[in-house]
Protein backbone atom coordinates (compact mmCIF):
# COMPACT_ATOMS: atom_id res chain seq x y z
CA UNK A 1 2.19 -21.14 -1.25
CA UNK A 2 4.77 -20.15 1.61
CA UNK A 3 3.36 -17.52 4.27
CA UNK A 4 5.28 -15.53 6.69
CA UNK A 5 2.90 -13.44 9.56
CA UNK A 6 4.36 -11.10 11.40
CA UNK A 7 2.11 -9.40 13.97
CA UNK A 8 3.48 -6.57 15.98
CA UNK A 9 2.54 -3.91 18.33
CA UNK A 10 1.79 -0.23 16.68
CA UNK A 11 4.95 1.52 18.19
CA UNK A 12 7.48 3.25 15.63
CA UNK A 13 10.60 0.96 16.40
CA UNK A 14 9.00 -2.16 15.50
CA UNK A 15 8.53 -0.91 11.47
CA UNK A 16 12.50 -1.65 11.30
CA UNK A 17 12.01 -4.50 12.04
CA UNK A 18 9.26 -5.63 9.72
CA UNK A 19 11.43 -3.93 7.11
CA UNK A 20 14.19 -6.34 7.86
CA UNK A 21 12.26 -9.48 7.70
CA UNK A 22 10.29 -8.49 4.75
CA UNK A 23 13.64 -8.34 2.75
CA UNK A 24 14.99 -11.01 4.13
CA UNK A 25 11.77 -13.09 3.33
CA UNK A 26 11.91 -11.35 -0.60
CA UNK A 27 15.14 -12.82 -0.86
CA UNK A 28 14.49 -16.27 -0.26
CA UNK A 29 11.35 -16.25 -2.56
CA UNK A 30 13.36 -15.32 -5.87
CA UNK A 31 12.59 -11.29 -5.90
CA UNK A 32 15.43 -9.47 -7.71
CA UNK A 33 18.17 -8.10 -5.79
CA UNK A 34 17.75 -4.69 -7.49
CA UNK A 35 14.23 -4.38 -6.19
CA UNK A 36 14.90 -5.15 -2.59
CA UNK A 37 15.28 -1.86 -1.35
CA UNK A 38 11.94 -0.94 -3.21
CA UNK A 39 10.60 -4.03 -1.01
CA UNK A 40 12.39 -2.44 1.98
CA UNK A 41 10.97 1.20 1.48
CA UNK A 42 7.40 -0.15 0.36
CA UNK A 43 6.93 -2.10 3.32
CA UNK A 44 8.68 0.55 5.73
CA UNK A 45 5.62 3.10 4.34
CA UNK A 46 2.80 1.28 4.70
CA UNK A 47 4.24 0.13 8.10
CA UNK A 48 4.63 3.47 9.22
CA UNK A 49 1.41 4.53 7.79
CA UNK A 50 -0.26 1.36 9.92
CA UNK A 51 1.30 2.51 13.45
CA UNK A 52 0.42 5.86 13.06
CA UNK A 53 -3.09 5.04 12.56
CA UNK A 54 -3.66 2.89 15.31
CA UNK A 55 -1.42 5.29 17.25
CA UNK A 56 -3.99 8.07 15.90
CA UNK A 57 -6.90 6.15 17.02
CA UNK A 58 -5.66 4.81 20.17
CA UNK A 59 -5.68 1.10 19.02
CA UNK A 60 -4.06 -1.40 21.60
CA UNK A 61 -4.56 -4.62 18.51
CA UNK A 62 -1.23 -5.58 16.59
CA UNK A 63 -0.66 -4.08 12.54
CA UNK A 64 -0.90 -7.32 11.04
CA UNK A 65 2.20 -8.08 7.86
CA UNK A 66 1.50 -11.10 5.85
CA UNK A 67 4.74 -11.97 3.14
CA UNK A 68 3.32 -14.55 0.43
CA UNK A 69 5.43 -16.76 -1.54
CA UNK A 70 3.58 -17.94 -4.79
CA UNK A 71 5.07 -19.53 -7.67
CA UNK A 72 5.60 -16.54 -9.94
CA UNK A 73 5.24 -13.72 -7.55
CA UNK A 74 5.77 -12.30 -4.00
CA UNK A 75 3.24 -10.19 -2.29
CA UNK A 76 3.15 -8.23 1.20
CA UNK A 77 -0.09 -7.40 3.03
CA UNK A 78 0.10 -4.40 5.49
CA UNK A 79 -3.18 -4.34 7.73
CA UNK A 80 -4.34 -2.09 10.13
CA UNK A 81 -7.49 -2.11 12.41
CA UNK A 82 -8.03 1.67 12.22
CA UNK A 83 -11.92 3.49 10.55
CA UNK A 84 -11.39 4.93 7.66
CA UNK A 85 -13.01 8.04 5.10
CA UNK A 86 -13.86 8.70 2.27
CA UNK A 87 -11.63 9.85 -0.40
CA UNK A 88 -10.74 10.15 -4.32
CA UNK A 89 -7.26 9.75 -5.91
CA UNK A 90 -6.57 10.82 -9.49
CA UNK A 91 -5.90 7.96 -11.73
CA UNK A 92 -7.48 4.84 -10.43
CA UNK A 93 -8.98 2.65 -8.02
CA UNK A 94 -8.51 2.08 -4.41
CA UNK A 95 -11.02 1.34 -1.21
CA UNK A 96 -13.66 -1.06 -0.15
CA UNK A 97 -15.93 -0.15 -3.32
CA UNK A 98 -12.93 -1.16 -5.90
CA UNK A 99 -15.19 1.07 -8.34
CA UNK A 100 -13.20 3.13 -10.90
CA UNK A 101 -14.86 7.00 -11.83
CA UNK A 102 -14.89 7.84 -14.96
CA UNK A 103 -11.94 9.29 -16.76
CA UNK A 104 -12.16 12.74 -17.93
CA UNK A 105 -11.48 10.99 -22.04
CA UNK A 106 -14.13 8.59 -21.21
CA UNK A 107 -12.10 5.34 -20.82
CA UNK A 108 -13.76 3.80 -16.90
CA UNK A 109 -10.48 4.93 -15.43
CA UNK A 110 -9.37 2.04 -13.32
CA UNK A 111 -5.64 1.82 -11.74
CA UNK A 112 -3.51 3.96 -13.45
CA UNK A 113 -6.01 5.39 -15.79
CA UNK A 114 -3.05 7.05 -17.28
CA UNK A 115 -3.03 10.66 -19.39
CA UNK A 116 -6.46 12.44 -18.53
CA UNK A 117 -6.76 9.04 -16.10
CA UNK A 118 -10.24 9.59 -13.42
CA UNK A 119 -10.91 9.79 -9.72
CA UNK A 120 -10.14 6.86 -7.44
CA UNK A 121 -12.31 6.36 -4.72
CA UNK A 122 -11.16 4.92 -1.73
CA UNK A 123 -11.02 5.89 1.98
CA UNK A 124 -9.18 8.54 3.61
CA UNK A 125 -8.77 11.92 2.27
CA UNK A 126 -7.55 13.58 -1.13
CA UNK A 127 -3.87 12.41 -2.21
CA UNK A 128 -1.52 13.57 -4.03
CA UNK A 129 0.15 10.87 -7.10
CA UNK A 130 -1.08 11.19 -10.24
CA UNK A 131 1.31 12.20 -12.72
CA UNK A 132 -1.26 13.99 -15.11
CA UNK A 133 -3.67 15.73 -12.79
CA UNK A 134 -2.81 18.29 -10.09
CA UNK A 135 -5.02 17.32 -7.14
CA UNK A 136 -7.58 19.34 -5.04
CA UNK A 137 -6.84 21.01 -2.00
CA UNK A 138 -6.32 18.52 0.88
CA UNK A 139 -7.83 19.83 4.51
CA UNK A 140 -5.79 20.15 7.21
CA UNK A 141 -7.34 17.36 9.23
CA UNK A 142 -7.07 14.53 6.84
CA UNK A 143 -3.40 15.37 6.57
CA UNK A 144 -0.96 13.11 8.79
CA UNK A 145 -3.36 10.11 8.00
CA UNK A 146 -0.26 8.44 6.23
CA UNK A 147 -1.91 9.67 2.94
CA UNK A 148 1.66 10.66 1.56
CA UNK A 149 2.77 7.32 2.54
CA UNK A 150 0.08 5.83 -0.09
CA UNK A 151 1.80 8.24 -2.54
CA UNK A 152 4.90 6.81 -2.18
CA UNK A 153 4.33 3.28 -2.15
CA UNK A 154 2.27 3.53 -5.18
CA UNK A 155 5.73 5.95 -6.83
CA UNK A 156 8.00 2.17 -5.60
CA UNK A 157 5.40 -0.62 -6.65
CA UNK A 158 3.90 -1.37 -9.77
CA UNK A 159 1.33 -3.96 -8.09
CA UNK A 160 -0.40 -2.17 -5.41
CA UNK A 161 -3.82 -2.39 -4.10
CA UNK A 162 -5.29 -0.63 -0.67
CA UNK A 163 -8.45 -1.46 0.73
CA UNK A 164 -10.32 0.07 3.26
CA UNK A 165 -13.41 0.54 5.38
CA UNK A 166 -15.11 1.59 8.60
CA UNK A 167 -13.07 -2.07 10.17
CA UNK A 168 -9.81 -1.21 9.00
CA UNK A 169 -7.66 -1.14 5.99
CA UNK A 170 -5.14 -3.62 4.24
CA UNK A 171 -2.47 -2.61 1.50
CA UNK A 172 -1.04 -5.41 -0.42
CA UNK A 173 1.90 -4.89 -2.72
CA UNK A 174 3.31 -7.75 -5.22
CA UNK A 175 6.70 -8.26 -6.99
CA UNK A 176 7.42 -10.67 -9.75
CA UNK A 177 10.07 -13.16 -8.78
CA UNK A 178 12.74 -14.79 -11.02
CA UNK A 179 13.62 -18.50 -11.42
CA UNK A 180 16.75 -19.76 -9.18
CA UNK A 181 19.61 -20.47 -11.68
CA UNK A 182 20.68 -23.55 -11.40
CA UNK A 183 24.17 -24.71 -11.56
């Protein structure tokens, strides 16, 4: 198992660059070309979403990106050093507890608890993402929290899992790779 760290310091220009090597890192473990710019956009959200909460906070400590090479897949951890709240998501699980809700048909929900899927809980506020359930109301002040950015990533990954607690919060994202052809 190859591992790439990349620590850098929560200001906005440095997410281009962890963009940049993230692809460039994809490439060489075997992820598809046609899911590169997913990679690319993925990694540039949950970035963004790191600085911003450190920047938020007024955290001087790096956003930690770790890119994993295993033998079948390639996954990207995101962490950040900022507290975190409380929140639910429609359709799955997400946070420290990892605990699904149950569904409104009764199935445990879980990730992507699909039609009539229930609550994640996780930390934060509210978001938006589930493609069955219009959410609640989000206030004001949990807005800007990079809440949308969670919505996206989890629209451009199919392997996506966020923790968080009162310590800080890691997202880590995973992409099948394919077997070098050979000539």
């Amino acid at each position: 198992m190859a591992t790439v760290e990349l620590l850098f310091s929560a200001l906005p220009e440095h997410v281009r660059t962890a963009r940049l090597v993230a692809a460039a890192v994809a490439r060489r473990a075997g992820v598809d070309e046609a899911v590169l710019d997913e990679v690319r956009l993925a990694v540039g959200e949950a970035c963004t979403r790191a600085v911003g909460l450190h920047m938020s906070h007024g955290l001087n400590s790096p956003v930690r990106v770790s890119l994993i090479e295993d033998e079948k897949k390639f996954s990207i951890e995101v962490g950040d050093d900022a507290p975190h709240r409380r929140f639910s998501l429609p359709g799955g699980t997400l946070g420290a507890s990892a605990s699904a809700a149950p569904s409104a048909n009764g199935d445990g929900g879980g990730k992507g608890g699909g039609p009539g899927g229930g609550l994640v809980e996780a930390e934060g506020a509210l978001l938006p993402g589930a493609r069955d359930e219009i959410p609640e109301p989000v206030a004001e002040e949990d807005e800007g929290d990079g809440e949308m950015g969670l919505a996206v990533i989890s629209g451009l990954v199919d392997d996506v899992e966020v923790t968080t607690d009162e310590h800080g919060g890691v997202i880590r994202m995973s992409w099948p790779t394919i077997e070098p052809v050979l000539p």
